[in-house]
ModelCIF file with pLDDT and N, C-alpha, C, O atoms, coordinates in Angstrom:
data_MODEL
#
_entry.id   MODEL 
#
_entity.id                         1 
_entity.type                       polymer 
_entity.pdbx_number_of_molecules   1 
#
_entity_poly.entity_id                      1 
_entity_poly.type                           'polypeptide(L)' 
_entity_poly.nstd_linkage                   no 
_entity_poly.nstd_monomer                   no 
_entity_poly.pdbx_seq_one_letter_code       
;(UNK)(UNK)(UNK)(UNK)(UNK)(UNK)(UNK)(UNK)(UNK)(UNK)(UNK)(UNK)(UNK)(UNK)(UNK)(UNK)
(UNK)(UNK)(UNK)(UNK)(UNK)(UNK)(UNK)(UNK)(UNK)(UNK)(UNK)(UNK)(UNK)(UNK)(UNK)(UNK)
(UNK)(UNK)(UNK)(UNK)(UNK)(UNK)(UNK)(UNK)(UNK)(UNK)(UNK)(UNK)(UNK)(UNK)
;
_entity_poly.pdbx_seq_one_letter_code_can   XXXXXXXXXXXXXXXXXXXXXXXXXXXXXXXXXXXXXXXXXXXXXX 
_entity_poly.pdbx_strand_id                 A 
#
loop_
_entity_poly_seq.entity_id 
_entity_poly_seq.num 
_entity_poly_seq.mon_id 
_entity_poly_seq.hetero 
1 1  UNK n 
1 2  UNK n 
1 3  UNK n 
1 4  UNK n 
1 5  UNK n 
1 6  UNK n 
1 7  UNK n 
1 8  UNK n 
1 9  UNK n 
1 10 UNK n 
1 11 UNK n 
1 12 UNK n 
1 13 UNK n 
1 14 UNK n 
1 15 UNK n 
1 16 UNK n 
1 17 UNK n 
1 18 UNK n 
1 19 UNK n 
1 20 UNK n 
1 21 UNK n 
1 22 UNK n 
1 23 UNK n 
1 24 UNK n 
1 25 UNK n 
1 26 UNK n 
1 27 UNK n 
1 28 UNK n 
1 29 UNK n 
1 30 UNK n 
1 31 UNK n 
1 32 UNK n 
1 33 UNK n 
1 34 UNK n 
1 35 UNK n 
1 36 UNK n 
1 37 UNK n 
1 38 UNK n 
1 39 UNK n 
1 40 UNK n 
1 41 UNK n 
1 42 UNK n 
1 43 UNK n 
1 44 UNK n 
1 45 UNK n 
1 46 UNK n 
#
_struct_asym.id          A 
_struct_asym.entity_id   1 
#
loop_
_ma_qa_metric.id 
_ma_qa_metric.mode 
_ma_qa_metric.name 
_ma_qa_metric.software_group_id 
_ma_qa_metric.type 
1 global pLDDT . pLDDT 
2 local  pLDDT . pLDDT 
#
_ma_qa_metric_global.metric_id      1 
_ma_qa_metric_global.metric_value   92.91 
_ma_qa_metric_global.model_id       1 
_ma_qa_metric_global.ordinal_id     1 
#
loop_
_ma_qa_metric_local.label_asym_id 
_ma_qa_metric_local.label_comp_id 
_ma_qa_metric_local.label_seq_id 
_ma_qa_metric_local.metric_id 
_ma_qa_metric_local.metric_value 
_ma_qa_metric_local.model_id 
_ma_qa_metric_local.ordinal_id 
A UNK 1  2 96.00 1 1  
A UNK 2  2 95.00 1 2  
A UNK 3  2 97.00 1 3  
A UNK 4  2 96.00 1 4  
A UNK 5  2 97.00 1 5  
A UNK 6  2 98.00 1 6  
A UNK 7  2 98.00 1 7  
A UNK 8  2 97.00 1 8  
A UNK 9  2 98.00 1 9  
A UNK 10 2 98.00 1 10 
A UNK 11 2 97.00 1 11 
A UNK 12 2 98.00 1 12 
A UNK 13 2 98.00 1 13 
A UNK 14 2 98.00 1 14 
A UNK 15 2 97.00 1 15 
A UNK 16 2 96.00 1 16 
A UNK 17 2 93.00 1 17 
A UNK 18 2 90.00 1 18 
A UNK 19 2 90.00 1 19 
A UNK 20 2 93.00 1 20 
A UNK 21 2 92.00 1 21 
A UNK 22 2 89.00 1 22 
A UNK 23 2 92.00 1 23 
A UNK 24 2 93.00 1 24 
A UNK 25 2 90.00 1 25 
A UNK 26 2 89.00 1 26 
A UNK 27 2 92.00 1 27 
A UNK 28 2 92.00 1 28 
A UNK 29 2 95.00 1 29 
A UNK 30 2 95.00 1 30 
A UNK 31 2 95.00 1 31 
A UNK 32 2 95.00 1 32 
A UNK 33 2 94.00 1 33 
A UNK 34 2 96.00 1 34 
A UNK 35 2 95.00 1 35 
A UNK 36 2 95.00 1 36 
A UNK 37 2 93.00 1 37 
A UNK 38 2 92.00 1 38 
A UNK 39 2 91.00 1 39 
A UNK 40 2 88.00 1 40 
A UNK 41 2 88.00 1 41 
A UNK 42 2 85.00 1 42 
A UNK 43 2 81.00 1 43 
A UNK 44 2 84.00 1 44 
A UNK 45 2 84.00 1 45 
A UNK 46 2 79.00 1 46 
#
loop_
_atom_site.group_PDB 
_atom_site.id 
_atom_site.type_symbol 
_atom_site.label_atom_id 
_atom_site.label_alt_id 
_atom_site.label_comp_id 
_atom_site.label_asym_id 
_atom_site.label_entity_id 
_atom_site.label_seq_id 
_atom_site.pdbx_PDB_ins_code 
_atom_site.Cartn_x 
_atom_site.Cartn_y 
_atom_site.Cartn_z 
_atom_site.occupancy 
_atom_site.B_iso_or_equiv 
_atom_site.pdbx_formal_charge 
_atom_site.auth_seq_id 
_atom_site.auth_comp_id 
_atom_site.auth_asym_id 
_atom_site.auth_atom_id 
_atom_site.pdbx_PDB_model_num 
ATOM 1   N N  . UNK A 1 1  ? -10.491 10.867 -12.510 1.00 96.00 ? 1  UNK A N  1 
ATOM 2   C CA . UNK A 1 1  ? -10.250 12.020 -11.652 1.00 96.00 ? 1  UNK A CA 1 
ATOM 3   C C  . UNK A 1 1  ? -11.522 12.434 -10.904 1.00 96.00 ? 1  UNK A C  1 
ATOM 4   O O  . UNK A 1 1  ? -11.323 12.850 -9.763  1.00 96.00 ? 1  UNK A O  1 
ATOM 5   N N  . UNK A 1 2  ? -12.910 12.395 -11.371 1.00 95.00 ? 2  UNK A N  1 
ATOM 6   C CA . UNK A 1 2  ? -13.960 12.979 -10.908 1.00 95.00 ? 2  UNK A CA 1 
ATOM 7   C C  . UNK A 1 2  ? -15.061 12.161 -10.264 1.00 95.00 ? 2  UNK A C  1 
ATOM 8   O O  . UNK A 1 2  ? -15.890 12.511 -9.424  1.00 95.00 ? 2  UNK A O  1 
ATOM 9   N N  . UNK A 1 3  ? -14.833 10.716 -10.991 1.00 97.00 ? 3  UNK A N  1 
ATOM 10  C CA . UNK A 1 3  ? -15.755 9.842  -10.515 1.00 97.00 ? 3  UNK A CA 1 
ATOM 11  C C  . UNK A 1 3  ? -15.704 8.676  -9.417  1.00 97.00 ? 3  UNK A C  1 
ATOM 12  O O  . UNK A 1 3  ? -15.558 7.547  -9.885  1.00 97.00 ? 3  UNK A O  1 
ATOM 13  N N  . UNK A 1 4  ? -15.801 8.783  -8.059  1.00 96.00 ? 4  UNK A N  1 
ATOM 14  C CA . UNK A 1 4  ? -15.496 8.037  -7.460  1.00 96.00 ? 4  UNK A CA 1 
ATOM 15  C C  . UNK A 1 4  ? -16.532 6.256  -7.799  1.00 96.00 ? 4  UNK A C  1 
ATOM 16  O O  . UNK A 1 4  ? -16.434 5.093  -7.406  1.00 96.00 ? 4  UNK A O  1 
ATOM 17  N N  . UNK A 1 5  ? -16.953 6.620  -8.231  1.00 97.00 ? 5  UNK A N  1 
ATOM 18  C CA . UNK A 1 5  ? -17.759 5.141  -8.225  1.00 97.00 ? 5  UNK A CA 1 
ATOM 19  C C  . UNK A 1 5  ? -16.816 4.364  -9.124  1.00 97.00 ? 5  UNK A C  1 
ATOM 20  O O  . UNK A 1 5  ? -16.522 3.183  -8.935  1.00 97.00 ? 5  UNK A O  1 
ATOM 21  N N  . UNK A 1 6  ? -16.303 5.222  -10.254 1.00 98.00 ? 6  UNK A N  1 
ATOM 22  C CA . UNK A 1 6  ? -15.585 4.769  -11.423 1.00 98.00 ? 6  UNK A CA 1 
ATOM 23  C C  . UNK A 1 6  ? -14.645 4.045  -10.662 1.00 98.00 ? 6  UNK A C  1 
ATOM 24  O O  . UNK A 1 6  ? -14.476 2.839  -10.839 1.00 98.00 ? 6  UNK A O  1 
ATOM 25  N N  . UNK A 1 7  ? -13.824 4.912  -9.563  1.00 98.00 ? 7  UNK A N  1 
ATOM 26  C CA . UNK A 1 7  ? -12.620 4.211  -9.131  1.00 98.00 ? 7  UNK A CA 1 
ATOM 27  C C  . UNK A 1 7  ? -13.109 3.292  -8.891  1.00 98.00 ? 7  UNK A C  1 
ATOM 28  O O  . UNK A 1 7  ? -13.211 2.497  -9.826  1.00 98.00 ? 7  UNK A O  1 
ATOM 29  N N  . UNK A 1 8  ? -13.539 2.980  -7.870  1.00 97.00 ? 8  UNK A N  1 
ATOM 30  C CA . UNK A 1 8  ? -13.922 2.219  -7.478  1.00 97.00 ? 8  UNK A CA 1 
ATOM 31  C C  . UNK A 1 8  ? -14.348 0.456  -8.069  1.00 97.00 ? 8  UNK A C  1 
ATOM 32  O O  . UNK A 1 8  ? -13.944 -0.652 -7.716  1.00 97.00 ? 8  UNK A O  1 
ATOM 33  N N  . UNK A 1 9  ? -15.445 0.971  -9.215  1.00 98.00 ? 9  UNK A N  1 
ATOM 34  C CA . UNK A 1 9  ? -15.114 0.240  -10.424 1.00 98.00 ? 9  UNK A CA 1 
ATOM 35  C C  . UNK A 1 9  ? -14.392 -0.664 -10.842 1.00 98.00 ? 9  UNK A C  1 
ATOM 36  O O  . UNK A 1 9  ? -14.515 -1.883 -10.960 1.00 98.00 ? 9  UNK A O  1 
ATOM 37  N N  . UNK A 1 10 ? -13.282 0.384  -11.149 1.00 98.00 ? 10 UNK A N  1 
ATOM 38  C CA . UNK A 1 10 ? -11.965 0.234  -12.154 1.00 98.00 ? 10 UNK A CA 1 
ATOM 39  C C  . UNK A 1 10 ? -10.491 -0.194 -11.317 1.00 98.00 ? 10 UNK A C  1 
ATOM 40  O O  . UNK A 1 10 ? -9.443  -0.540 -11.862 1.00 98.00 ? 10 UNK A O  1 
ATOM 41  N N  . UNK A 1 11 ? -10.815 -0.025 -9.427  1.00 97.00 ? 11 UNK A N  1 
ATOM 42  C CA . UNK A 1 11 ? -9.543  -0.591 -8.704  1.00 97.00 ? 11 UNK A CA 1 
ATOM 43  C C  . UNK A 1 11 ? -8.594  0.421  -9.186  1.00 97.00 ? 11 UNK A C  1 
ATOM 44  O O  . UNK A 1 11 ? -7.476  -0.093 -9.148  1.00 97.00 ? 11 UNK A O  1 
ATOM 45  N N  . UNK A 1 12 ? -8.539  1.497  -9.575  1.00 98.00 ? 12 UNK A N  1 
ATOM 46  C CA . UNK A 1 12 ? -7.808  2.522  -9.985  1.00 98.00 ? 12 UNK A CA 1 
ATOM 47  C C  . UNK A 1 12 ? -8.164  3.575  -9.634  1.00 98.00 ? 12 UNK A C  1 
ATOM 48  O O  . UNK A 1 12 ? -9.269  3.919  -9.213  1.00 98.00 ? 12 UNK A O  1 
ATOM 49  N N  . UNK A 1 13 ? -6.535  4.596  -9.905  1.00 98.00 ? 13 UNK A N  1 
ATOM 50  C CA . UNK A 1 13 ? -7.018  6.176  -9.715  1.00 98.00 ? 13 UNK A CA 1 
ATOM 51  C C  . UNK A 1 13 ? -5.955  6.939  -10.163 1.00 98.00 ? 13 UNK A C  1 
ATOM 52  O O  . UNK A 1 13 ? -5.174  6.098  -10.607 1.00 98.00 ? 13 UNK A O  1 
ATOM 53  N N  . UNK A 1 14 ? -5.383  8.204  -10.333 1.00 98.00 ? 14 UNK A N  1 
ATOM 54  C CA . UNK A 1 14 ? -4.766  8.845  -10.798 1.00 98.00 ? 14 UNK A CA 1 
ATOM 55  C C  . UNK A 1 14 ? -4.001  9.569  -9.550  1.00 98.00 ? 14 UNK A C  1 
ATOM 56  O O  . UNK A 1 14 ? -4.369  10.090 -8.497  1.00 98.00 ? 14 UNK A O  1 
ATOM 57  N N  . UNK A 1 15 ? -2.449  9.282  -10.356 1.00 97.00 ? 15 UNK A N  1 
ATOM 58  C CA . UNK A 1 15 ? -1.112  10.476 -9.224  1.00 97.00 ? 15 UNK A CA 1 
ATOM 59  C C  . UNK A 1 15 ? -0.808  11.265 -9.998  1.00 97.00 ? 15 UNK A C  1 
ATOM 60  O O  . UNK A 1 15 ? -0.979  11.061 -11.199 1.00 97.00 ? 15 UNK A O  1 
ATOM 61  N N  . UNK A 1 16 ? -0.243  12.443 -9.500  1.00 96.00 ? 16 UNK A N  1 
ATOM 62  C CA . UNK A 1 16 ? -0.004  13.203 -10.999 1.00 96.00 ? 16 UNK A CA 1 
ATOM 63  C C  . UNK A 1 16 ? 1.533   13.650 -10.204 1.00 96.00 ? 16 UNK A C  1 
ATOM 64  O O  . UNK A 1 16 ? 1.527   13.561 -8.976  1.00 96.00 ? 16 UNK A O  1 
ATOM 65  N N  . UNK A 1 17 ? 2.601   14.039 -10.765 1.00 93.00 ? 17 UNK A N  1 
ATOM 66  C CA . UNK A 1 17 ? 4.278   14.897 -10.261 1.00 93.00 ? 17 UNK A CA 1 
ATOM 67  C C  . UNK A 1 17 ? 5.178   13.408 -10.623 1.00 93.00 ? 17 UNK A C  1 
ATOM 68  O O  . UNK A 1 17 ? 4.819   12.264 -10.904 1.00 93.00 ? 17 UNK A O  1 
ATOM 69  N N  . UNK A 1 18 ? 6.181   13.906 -10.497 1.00 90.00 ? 18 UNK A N  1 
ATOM 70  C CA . UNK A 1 18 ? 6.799   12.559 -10.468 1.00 90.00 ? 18 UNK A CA 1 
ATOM 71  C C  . UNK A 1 18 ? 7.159   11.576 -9.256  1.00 90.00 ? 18 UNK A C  1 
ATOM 72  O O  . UNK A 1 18 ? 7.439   10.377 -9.294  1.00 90.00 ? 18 UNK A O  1 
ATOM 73  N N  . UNK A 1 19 ? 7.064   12.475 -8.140  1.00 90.00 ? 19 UNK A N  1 
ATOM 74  C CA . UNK A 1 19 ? 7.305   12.171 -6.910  1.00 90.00 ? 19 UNK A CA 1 
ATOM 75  C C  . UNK A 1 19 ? 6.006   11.157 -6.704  1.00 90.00 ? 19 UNK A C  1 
ATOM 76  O O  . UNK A 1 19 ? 6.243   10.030 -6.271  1.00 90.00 ? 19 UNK A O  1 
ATOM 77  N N  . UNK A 1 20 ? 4.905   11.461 -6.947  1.00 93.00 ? 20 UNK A N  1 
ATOM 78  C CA . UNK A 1 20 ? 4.086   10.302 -6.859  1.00 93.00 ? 20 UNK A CA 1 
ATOM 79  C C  . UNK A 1 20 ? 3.967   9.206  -7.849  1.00 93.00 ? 20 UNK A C  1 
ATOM 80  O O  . UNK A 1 20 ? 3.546   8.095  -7.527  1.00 93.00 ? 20 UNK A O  1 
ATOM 81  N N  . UNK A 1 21 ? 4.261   9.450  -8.812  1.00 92.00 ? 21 UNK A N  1 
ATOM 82  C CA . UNK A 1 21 ? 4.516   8.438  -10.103 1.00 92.00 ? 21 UNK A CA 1 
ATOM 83  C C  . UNK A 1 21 ? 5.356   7.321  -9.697  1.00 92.00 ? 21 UNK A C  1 
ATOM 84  O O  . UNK A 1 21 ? 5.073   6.125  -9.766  1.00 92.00 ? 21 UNK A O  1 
ATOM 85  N N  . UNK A 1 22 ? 6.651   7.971  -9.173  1.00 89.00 ? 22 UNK A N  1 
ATOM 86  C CA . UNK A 1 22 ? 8.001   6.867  -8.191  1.00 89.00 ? 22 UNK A CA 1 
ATOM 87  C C  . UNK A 1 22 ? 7.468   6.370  -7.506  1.00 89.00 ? 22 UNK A C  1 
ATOM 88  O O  . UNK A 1 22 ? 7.715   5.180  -7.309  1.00 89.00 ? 22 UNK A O  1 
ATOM 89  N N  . UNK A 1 23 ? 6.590   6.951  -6.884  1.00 92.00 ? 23 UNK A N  1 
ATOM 90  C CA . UNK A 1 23 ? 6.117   6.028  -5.534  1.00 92.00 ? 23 UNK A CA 1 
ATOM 91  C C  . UNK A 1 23 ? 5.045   4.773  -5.984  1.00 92.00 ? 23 UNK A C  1 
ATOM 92  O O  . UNK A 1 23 ? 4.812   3.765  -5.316  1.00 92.00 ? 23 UNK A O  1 
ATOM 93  N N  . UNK A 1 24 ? 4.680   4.998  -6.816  1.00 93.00 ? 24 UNK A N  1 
ATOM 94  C CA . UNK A 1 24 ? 3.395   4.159  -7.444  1.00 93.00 ? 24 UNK A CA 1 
ATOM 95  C C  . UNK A 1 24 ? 4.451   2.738  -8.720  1.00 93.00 ? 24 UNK A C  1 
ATOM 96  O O  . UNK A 1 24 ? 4.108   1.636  -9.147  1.00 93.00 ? 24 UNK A O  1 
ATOM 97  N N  . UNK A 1 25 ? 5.880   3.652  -8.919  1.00 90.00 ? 25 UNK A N  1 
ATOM 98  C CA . UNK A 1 25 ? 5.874   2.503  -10.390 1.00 90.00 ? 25 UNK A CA 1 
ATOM 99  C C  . UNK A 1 25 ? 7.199   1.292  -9.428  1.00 90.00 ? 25 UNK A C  1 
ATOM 100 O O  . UNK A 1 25 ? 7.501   0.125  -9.677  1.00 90.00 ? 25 UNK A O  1 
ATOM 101 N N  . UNK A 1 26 ? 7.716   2.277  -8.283  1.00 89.00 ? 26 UNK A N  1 
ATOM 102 C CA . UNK A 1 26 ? 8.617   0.976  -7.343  1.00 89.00 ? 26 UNK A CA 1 
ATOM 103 C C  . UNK A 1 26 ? 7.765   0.133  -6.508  1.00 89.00 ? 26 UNK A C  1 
ATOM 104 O O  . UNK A 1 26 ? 8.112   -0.469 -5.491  1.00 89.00 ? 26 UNK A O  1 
ATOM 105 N N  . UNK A 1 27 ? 6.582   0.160  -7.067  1.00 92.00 ? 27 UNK A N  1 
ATOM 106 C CA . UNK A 1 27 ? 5.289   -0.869 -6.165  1.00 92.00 ? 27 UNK A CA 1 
ATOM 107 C C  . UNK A 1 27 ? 4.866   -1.861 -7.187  1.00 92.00 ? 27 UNK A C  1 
ATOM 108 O O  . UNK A 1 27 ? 4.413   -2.981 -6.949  1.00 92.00 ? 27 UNK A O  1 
ATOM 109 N N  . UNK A 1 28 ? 5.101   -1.230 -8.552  1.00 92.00 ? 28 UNK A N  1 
ATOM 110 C CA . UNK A 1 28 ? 4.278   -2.119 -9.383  1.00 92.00 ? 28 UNK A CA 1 
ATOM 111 C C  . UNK A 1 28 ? 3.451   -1.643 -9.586  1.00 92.00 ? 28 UNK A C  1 
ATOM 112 O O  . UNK A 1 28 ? 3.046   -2.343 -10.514 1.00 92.00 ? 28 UNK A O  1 
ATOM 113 N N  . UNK A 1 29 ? 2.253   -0.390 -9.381  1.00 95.00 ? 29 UNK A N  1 
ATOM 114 C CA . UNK A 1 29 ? 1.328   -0.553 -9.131  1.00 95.00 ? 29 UNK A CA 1 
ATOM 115 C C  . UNK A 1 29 ? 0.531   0.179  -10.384 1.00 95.00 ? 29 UNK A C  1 
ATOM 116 O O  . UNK A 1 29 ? -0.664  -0.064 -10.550 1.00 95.00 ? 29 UNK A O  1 
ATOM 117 N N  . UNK A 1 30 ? 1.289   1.144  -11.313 1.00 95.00 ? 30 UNK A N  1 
ATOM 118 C CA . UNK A 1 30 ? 1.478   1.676  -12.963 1.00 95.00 ? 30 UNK A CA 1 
ATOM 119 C C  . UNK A 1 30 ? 0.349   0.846  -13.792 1.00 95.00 ? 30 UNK A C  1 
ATOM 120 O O  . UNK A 1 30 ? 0.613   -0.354 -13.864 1.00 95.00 ? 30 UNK A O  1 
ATOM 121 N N  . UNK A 1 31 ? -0.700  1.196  -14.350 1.00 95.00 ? 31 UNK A N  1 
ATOM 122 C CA . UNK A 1 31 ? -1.094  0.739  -15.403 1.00 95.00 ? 31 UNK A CA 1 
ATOM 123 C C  . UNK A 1 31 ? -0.922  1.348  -16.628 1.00 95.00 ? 31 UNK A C  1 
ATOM 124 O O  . UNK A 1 31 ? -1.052  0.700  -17.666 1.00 95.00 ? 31 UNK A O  1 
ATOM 125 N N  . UNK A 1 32 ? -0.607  2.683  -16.625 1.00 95.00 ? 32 UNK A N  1 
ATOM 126 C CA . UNK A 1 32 ? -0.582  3.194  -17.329 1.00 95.00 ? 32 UNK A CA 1 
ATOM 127 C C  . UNK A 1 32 ? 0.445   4.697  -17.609 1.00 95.00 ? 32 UNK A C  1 
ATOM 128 O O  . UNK A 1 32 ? 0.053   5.546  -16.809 1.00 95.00 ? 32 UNK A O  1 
ATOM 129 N N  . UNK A 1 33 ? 1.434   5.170  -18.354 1.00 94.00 ? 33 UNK A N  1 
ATOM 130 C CA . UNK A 1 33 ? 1.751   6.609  -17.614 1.00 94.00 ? 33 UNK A CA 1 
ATOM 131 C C  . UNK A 1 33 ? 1.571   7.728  -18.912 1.00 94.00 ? 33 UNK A C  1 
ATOM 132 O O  . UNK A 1 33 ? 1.846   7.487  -20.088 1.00 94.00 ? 33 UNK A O  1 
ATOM 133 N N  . UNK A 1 34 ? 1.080   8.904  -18.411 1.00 96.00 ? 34 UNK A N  1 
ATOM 134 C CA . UNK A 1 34 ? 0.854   10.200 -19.638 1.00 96.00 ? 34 UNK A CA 1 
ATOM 135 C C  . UNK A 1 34 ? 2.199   10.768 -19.215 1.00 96.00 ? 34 UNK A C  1 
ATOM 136 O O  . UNK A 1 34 ? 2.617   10.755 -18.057 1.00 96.00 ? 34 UNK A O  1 
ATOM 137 N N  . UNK A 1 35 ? 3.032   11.424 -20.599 1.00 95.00 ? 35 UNK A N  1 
ATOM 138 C CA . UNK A 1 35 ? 3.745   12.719 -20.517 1.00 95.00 ? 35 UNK A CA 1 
ATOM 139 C C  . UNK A 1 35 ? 3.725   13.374 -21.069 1.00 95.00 ? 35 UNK A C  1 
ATOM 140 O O  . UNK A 1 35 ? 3.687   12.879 -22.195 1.00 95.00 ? 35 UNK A O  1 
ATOM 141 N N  . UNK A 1 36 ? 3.721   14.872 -21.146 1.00 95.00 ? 36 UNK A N  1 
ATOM 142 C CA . UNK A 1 36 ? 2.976   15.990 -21.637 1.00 95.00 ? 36 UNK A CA 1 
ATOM 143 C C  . UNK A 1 36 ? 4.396   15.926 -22.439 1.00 95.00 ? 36 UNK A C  1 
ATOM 144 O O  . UNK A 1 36 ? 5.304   15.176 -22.082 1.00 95.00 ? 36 UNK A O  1 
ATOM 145 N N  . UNK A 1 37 ? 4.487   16.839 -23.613 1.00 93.00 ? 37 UNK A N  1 
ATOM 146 C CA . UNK A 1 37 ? 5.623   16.895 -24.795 1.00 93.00 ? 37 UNK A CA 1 
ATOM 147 C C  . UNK A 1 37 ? 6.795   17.137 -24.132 1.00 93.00 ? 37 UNK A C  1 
ATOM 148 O O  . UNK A 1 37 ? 7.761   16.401 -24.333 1.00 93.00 ? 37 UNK A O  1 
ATOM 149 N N  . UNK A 1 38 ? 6.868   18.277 -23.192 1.00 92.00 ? 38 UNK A N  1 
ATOM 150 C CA . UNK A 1 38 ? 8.047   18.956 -22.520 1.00 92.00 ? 38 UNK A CA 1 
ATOM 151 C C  . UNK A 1 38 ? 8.563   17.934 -21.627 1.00 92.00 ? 38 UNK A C  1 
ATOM 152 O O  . UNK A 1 38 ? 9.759   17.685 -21.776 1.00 92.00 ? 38 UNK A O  1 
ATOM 153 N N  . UNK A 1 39 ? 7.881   17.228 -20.655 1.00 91.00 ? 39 UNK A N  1 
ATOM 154 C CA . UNK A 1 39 ? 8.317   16.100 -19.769 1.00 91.00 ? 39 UNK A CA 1 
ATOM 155 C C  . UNK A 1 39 ? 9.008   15.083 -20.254 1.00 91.00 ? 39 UNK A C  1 
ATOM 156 O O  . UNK A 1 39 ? 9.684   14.401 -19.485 1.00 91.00 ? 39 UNK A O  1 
ATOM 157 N N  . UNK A 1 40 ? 8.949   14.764 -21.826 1.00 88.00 ? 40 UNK A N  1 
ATOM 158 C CA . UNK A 1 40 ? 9.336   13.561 -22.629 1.00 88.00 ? 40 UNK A CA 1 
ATOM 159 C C  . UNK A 1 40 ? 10.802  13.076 -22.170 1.00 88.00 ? 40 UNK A C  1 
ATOM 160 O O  . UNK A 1 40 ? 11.170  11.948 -21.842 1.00 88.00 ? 40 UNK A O  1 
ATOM 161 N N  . UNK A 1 41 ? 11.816  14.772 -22.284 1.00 88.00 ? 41 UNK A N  1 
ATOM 162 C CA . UNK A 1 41 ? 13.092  14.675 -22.652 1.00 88.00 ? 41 UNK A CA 1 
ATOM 163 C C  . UNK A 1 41 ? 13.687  14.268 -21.148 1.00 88.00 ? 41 UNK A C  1 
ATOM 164 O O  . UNK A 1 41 ? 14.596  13.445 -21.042 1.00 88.00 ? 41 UNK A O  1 
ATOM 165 N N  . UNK A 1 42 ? 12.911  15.119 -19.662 1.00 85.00 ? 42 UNK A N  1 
ATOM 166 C CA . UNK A 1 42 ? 12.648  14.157 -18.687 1.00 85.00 ? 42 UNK A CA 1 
ATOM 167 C C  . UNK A 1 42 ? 13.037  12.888 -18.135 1.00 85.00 ? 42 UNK A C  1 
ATOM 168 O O  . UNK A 1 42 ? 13.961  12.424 -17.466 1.00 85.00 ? 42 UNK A O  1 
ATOM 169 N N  . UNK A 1 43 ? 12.032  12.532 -18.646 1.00 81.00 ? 43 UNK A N  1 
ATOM 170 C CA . UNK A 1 43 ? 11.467  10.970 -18.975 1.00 81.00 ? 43 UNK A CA 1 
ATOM 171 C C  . UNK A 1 43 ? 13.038  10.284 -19.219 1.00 81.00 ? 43 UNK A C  1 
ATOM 172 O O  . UNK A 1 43 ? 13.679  9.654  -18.377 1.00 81.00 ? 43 UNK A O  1 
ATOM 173 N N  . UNK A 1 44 ? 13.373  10.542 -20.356 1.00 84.00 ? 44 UNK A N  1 
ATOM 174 C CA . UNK A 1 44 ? 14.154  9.894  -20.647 1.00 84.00 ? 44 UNK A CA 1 
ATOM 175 C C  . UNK A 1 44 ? 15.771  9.964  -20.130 1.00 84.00 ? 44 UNK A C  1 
ATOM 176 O O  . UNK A 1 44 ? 16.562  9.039  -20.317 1.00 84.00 ? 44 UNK A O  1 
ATOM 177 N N  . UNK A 1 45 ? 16.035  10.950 -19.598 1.00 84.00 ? 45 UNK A N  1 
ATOM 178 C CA . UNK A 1 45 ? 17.024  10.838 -18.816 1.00 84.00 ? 45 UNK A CA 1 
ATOM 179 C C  . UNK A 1 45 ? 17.061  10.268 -17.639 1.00 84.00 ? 45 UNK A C  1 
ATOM 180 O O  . UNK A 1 45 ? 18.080  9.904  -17.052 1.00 84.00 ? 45 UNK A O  1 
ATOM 181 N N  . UNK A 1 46 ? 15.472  10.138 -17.104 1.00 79.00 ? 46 UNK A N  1 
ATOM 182 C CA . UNK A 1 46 ? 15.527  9.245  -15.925 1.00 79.00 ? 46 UNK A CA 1 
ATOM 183 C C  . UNK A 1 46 ? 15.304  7.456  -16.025 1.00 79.00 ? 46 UNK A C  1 
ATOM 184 O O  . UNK A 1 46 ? 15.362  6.769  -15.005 1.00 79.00 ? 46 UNK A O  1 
#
């Protein structure tokens, strides 16, 4: 989130909503995803 060199680095960076999450996981482009406890149930209906 803070370090641009990191991105840079690492070829990565952080989306945060779900609206950007969709946009990032119908690309492929996901390495990784966080969901906070409440988002779980979410999650799983989608």
């Amino acid at each position: 989130m803070k370090n641009a060199r990191f991105r840079r680095q690492e070829q990565a960076f952080i989306v945060e909503g779900w609206k950007m999450a969709d946009e990032a996981l119908v690309r492929g482009l996901v390495k990784s995803l966080y969901l906070s406890e409440r988002a779980e149930g979410e999650y799983t209906k989608r």
